[in-house]
PDB file of N, CA and C in Angstrom:
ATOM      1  N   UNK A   1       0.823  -1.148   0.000  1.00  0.00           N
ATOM      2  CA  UNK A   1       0.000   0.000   0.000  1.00  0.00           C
ATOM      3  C   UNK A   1       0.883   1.232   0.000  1.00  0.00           C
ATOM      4  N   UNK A   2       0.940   2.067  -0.547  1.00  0.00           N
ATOM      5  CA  UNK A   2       1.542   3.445  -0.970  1.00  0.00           C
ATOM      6  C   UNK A   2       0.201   4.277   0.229  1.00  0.00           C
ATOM      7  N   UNK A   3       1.768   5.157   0.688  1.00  0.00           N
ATOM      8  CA  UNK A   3       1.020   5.880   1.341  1.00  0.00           C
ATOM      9  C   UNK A   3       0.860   7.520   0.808  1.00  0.00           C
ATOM     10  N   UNK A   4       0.119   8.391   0.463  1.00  0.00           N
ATOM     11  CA  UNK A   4       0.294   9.822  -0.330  1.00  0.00           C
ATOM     12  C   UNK A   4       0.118  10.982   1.254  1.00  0.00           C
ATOM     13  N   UNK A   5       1.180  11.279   1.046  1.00  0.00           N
ATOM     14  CA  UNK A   5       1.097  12.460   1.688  1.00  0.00           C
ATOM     15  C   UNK A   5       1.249  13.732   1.476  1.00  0.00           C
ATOM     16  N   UNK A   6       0.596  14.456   1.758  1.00  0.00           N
ATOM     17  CA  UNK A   6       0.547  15.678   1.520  1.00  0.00           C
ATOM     18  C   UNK A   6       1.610  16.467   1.559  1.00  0.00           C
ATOM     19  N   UNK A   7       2.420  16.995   1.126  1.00  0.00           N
ATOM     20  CA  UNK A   7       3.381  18.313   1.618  1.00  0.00           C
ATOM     21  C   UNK A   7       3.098  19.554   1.127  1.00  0.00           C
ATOM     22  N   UNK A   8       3.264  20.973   1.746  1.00  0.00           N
ATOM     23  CA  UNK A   8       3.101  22.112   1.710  1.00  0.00           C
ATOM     24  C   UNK A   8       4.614  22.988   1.609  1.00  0.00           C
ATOM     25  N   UNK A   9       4.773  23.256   0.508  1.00  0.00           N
ATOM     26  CA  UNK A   9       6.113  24.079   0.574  1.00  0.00           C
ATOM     27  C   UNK A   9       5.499  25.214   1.018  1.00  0.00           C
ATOM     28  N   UNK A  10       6.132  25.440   2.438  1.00  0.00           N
ATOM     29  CA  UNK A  10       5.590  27.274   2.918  1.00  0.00           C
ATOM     30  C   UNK A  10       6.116  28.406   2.730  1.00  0.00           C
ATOM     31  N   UNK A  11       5.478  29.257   1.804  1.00  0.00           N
ATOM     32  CA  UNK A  11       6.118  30.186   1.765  1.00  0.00           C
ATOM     33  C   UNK A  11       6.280  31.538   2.580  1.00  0.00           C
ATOM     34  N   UNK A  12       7.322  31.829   2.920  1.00  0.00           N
ATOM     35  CA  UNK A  12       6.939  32.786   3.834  1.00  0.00           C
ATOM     36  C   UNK A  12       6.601  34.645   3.319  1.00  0.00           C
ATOM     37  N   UNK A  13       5.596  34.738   4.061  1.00  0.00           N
ATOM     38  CA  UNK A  13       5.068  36.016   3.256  1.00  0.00           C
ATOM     39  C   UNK A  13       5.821  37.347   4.357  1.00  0.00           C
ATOM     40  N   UNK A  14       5.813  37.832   3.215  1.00  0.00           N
ATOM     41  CA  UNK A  14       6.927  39.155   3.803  1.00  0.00           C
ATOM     42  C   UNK A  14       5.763  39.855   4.202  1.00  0.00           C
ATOM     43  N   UNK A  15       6.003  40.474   5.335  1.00  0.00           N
ATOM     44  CA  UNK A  15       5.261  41.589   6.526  1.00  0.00           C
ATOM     45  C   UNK A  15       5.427  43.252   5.916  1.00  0.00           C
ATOM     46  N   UNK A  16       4.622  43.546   5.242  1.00  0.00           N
ATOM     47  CA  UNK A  16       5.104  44.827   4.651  1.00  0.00           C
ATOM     48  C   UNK A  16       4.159  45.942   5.521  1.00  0.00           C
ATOM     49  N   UNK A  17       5.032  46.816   5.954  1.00  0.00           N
ATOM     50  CA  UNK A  17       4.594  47.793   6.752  1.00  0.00           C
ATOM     51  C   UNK A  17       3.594  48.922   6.151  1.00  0.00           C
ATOM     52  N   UNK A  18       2.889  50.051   6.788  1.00  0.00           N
ATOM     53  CA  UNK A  18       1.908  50.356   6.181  1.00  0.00           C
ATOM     54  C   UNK A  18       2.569  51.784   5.068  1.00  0.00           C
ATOM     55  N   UNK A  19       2.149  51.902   3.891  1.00  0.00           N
ATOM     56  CA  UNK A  19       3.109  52.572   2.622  1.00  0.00           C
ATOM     57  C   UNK A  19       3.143  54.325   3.623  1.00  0.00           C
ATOM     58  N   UNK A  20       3.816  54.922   2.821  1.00  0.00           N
ATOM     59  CA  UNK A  20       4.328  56.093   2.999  1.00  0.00           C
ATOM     60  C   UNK A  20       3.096  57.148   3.074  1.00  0.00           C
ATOM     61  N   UNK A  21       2.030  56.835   2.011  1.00  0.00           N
ATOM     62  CA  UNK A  21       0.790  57.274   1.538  1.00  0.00           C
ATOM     63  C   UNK A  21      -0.421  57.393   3.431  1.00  0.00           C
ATOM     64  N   UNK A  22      -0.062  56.075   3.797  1.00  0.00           N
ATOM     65  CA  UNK A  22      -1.114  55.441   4.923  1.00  0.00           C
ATOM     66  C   UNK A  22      -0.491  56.383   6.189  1.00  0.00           C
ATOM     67  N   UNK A  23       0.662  56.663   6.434  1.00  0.00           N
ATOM     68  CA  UNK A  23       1.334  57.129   7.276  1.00  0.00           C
ATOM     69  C   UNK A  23       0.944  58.603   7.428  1.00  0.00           C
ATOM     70  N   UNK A  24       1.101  59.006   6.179  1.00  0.00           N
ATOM     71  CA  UNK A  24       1.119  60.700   6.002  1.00  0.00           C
ATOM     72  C   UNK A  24      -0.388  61.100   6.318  1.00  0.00           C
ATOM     73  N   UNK A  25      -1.825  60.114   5.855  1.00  0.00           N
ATOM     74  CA  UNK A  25      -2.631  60.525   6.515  1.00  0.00           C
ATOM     75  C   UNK A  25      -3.074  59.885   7.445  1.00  0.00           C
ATOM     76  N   UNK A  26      -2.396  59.081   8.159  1.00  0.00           N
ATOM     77  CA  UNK A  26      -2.426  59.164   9.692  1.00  0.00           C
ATOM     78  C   UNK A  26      -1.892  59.786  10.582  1.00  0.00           C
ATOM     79  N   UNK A  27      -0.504  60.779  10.037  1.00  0.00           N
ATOM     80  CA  UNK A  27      -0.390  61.930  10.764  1.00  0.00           C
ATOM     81  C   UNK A  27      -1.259  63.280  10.768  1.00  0.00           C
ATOM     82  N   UNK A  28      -1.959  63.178   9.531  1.00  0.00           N
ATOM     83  CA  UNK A  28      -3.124  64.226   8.791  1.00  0.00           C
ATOM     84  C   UNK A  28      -4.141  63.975   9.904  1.00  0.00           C
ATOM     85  N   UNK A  29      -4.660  63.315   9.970  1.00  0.00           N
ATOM     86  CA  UNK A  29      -5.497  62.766  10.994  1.00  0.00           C
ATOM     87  C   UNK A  29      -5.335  63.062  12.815  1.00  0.00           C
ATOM     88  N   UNK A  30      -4.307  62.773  12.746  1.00  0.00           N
ATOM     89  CA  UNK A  30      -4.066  63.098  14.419  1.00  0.00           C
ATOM     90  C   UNK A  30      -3.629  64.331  14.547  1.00  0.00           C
ATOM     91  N   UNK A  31      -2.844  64.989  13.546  1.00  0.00           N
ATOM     92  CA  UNK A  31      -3.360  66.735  13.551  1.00  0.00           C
ATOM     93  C   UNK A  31      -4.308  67.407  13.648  1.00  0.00           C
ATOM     94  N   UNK A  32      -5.704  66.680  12.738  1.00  0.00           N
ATOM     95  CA  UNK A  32      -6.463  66.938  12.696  1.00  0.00           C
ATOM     96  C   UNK A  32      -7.277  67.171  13.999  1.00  0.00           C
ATOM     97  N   UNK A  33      -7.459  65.754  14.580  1.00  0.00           N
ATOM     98  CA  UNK A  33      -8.054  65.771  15.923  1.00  0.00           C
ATOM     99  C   UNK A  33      -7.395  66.022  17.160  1.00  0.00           C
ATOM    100  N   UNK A  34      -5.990  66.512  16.825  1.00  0.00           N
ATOM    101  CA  UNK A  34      -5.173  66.971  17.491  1.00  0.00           C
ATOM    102  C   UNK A  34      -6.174  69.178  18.108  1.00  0.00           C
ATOM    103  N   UNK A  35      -6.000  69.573  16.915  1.00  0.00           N
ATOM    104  CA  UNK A  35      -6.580  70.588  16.471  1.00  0.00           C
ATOM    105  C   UNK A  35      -8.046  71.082  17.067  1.00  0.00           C
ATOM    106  N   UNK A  36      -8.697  69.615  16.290  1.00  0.00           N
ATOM    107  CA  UNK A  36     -10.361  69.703  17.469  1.00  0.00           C
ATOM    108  C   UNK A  36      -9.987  70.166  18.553  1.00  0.00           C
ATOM    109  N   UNK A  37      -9.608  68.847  19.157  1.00  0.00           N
ATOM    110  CA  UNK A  37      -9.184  68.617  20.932  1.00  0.00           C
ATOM    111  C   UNK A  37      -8.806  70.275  21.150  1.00  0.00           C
ATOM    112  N   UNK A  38      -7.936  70.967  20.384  1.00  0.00           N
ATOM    113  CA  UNK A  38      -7.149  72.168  21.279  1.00  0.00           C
ATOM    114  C   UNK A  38      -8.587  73.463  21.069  1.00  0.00           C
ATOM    115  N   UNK A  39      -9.260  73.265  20.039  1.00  0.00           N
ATOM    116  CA  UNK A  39     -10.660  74.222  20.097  1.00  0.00           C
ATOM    117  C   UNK A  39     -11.657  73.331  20.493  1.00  0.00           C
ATOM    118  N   UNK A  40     -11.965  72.598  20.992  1.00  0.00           N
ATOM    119  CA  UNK A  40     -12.662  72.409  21.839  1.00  0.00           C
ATOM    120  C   UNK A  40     -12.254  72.541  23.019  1.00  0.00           C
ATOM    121  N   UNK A  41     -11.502  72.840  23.603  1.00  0.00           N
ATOM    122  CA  UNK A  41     -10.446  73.367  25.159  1.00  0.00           C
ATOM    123  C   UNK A  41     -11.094  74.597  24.945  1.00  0.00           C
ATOM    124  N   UNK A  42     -10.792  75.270  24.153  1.00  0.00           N
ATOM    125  CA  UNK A  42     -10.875  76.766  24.195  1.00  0.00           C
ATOM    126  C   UNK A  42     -12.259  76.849  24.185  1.00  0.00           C
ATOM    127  N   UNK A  43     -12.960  76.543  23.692  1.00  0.00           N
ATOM    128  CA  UNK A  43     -14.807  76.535  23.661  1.00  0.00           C
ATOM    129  C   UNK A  43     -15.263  76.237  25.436  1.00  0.00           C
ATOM    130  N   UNK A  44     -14.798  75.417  25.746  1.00  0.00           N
ATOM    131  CA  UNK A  44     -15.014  74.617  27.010  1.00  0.00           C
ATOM    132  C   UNK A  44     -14.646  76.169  27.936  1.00  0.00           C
ATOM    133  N   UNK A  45     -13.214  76.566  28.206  1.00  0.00           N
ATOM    134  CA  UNK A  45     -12.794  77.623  28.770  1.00  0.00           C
ATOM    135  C   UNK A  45     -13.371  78.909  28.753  1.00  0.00           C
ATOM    136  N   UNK A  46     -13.626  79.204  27.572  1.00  0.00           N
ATOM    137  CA  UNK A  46     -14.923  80.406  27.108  1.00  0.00           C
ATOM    138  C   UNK A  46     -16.422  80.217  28.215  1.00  0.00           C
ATOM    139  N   UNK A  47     -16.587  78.676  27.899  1.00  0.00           N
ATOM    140  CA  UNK A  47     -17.877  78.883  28.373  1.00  0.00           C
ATOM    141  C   UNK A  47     -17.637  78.719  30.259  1.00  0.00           C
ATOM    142  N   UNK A  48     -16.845  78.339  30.247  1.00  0.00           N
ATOM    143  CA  UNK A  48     -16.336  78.664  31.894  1.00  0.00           C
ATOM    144  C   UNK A  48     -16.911  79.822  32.569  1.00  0.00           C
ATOM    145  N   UNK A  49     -15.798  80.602  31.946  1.00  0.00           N
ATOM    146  CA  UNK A  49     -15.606  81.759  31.855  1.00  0.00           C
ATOM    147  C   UNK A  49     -16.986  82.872  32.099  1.00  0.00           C
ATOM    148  N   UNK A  50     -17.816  82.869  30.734  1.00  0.00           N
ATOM    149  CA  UNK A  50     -18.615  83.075  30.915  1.00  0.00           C
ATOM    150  C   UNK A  50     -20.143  82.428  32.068  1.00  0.00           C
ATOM    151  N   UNK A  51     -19.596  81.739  32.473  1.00  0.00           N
ATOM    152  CA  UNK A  51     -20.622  80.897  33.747  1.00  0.00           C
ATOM    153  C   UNK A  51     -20.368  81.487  35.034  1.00  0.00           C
ATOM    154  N   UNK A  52     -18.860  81.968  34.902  1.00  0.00           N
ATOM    155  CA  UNK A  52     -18.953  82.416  36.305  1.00  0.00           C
ATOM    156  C   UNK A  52     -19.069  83.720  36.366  1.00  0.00           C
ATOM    157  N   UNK A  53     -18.905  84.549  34.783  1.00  0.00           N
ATOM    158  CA  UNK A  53     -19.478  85.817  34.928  1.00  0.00           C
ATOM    159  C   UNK A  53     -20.544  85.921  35.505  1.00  0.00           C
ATOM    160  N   UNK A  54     -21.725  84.795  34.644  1.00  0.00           N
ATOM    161  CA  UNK A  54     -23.287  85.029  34.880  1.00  0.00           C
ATOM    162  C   UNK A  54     -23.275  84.643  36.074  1.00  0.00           C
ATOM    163  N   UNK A  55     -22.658  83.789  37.106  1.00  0.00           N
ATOM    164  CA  UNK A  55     -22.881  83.109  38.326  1.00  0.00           C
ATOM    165  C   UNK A  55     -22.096  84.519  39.550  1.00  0.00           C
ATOM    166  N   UNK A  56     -21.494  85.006  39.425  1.00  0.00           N
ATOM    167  CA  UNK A  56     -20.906  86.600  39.787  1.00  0.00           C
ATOM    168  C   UNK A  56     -22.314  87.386  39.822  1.00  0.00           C
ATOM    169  N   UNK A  57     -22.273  87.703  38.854  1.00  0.00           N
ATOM    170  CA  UNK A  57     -23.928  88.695  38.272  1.00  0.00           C
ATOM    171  C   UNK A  57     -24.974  88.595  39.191  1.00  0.00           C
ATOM    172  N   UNK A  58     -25.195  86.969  39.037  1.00  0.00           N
ATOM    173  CA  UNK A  58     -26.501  86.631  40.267  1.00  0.00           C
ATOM    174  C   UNK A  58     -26.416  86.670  41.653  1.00  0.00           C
ATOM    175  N   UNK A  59     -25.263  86.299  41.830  1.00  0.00           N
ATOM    176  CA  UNK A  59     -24.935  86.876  42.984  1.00  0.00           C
ATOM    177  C   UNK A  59     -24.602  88.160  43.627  1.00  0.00           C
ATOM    178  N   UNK A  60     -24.317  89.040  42.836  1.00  0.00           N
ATOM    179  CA  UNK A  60     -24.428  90.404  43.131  1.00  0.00           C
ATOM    180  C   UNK A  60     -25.506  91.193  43.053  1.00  0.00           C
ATOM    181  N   UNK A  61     -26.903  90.517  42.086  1.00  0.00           N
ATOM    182  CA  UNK A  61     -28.533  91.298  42.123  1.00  0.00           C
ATOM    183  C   UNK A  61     -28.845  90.507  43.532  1.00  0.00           C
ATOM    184  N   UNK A  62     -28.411  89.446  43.773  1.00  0.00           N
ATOM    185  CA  UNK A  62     -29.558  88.624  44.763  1.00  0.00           C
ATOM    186  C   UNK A  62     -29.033  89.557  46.238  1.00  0.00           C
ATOM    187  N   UNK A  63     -27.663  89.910  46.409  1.00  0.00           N
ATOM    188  CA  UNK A  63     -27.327  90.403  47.096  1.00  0.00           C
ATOM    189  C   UNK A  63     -28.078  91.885  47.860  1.00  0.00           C
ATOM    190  N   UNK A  64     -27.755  92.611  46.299  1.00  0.00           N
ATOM    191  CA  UNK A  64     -28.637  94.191  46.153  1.00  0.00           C
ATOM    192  C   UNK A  64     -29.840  93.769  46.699  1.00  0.00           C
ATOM    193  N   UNK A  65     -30.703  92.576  46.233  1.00  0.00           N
ATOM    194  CA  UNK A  65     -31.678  92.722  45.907  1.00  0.00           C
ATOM    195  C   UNK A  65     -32.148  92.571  47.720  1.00  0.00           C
ATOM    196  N   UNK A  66     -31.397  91.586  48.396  1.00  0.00           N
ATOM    197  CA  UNK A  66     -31.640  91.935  49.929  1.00  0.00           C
ATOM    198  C   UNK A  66     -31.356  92.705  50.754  1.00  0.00           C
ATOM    199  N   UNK A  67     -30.529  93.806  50.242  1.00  0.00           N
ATOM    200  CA  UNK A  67     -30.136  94.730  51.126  1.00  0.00           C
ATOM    201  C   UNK A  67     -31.490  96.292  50.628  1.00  0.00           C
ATOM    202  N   UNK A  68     -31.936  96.077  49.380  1.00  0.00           N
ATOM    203  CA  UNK A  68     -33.107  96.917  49.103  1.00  0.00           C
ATOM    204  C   UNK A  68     -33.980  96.211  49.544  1.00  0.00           C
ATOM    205  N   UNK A  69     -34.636  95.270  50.232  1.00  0.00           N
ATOM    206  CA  UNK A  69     -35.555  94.642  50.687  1.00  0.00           C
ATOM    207  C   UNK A  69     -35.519  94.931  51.654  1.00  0.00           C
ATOM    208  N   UNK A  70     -34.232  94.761  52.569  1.00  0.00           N
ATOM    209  CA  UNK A  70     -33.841  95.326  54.175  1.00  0.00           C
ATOM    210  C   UNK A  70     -33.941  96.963  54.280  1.00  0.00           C
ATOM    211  N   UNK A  71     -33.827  97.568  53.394  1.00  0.00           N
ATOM    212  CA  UNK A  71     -33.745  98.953  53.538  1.00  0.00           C
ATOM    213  C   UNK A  71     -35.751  99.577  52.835  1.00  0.00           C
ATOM    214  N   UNK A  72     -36.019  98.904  52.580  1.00  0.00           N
ATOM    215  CA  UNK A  72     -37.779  98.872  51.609  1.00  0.00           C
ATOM    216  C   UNK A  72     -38.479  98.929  53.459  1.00  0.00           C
ATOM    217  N   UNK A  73     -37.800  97.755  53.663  1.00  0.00           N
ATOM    218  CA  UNK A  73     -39.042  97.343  55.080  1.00  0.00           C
ATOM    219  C   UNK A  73     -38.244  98.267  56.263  1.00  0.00           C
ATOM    220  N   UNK A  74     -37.385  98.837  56.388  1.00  0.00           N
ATOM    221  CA  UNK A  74     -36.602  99.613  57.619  1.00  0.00           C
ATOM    222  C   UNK A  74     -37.842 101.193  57.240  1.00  0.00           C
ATOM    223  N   UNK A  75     -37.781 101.625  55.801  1.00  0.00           N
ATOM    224  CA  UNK A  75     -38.518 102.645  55.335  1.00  0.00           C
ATOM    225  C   UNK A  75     -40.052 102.629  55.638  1.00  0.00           C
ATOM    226  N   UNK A  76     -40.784 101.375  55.336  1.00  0.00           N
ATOM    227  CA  UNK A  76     -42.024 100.649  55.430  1.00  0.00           C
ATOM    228  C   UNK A  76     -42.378 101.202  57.440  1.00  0.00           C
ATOM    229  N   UNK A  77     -41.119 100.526  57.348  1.00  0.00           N
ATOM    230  CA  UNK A  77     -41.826 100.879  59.040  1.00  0.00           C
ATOM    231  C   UNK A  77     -41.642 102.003  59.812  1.00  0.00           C
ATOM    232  N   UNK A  78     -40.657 102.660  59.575  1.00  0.00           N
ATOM    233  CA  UNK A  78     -40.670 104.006  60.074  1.00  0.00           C
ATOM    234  C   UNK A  78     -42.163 105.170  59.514  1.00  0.00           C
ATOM    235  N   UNK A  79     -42.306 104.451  58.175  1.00  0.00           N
ATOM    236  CA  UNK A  79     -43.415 105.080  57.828  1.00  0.00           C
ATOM    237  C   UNK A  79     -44.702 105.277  58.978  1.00  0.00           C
ATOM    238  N   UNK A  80     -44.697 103.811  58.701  1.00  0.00           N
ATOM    239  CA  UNK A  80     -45.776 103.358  59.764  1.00  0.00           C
ATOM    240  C   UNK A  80     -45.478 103.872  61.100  1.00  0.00           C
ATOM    241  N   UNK A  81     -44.393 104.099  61.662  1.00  0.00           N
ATOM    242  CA  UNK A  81     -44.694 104.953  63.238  1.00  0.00           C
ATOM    243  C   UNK A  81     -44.490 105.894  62.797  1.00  0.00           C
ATOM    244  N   UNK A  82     -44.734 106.625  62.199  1.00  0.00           N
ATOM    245  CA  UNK A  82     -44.881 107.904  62.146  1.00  0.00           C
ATOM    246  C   UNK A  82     -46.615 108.325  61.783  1.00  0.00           C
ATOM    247  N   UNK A  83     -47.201 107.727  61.135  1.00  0.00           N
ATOM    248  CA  UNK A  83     -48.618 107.547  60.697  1.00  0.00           C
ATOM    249  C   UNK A  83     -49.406 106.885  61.335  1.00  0.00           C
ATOM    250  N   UNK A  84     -48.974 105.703  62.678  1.00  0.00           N
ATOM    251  CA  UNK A  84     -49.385 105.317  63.391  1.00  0.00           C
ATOM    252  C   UNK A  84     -50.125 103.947  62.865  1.00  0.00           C
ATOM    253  N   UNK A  85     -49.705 103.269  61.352  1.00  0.00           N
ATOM    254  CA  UNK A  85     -50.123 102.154  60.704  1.00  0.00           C
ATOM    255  C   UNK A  85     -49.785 101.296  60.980  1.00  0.00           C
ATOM    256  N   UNK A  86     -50.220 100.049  60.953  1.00  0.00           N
ATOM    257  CA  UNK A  86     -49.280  98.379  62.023  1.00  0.00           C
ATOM    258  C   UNK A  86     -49.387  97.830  60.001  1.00  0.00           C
ATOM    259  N   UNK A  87     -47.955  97.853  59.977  1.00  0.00           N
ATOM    260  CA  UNK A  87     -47.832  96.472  58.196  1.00  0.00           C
ATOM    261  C   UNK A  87     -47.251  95.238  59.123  1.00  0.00           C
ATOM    262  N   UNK A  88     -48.096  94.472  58.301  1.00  0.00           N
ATOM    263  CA  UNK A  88     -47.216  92.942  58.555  1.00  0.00           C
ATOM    264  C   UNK A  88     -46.052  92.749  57.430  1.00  0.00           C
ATOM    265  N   UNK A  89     -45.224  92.724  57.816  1.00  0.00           N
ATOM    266  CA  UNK A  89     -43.848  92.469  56.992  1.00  0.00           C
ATOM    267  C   UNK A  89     -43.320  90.936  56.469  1.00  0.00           C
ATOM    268  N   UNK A  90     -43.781  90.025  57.946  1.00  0.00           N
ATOM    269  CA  UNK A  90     -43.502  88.799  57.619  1.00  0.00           C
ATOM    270  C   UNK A  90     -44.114  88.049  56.716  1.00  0.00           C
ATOM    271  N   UNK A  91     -44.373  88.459  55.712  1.00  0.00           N
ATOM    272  CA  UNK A  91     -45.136  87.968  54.755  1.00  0.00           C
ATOM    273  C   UNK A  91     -44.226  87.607  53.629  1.00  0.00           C
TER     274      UNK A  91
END
């Protein structure tokens, strides 16, 4: 009985790295989103920025806005003893 066996001459395949072409826009690329990333920082910082203006702001009307409330009802009531009127304030 003959026996058939198979053989495989292997060839070995050369590993070729990615061309000159693939490289250049994969540095194109990570410039690219290199670029995003640095304006979107700056967008992010802007709007910071502006948050704590507006967050400043509110805090400086809410402020006013109790010290004219404290000075509304100090007026309110002197009125009233002088005119002899009873206001309820705690309201």
């Amino acid at each position: 009985m003959v026996a058939i066996v198979g053989t495989s001459l292997s060839i070995p395949q050369v590993q070729t790295g990615p061309d000159k072409a693939q490289v250049a826009q994969a540095r194109r690329d990570a410039d690219a989103a290199q670029s995003r990333a640095d304006d979107l920082r700056a967008a992010a910082d802007q709007a910071d920025r502006s948050a704590r203006t507006s967050q400043d702001t509110a805090n400086d009307l809410n402020a006013r806005s109790k010290q004219m409330d404290a000075t509304y009802s100090q007026q309110l009531r002197r009125s009233s003893q002088t005119k002899g009127l009873i206001i309820n304030l705690s309201a």
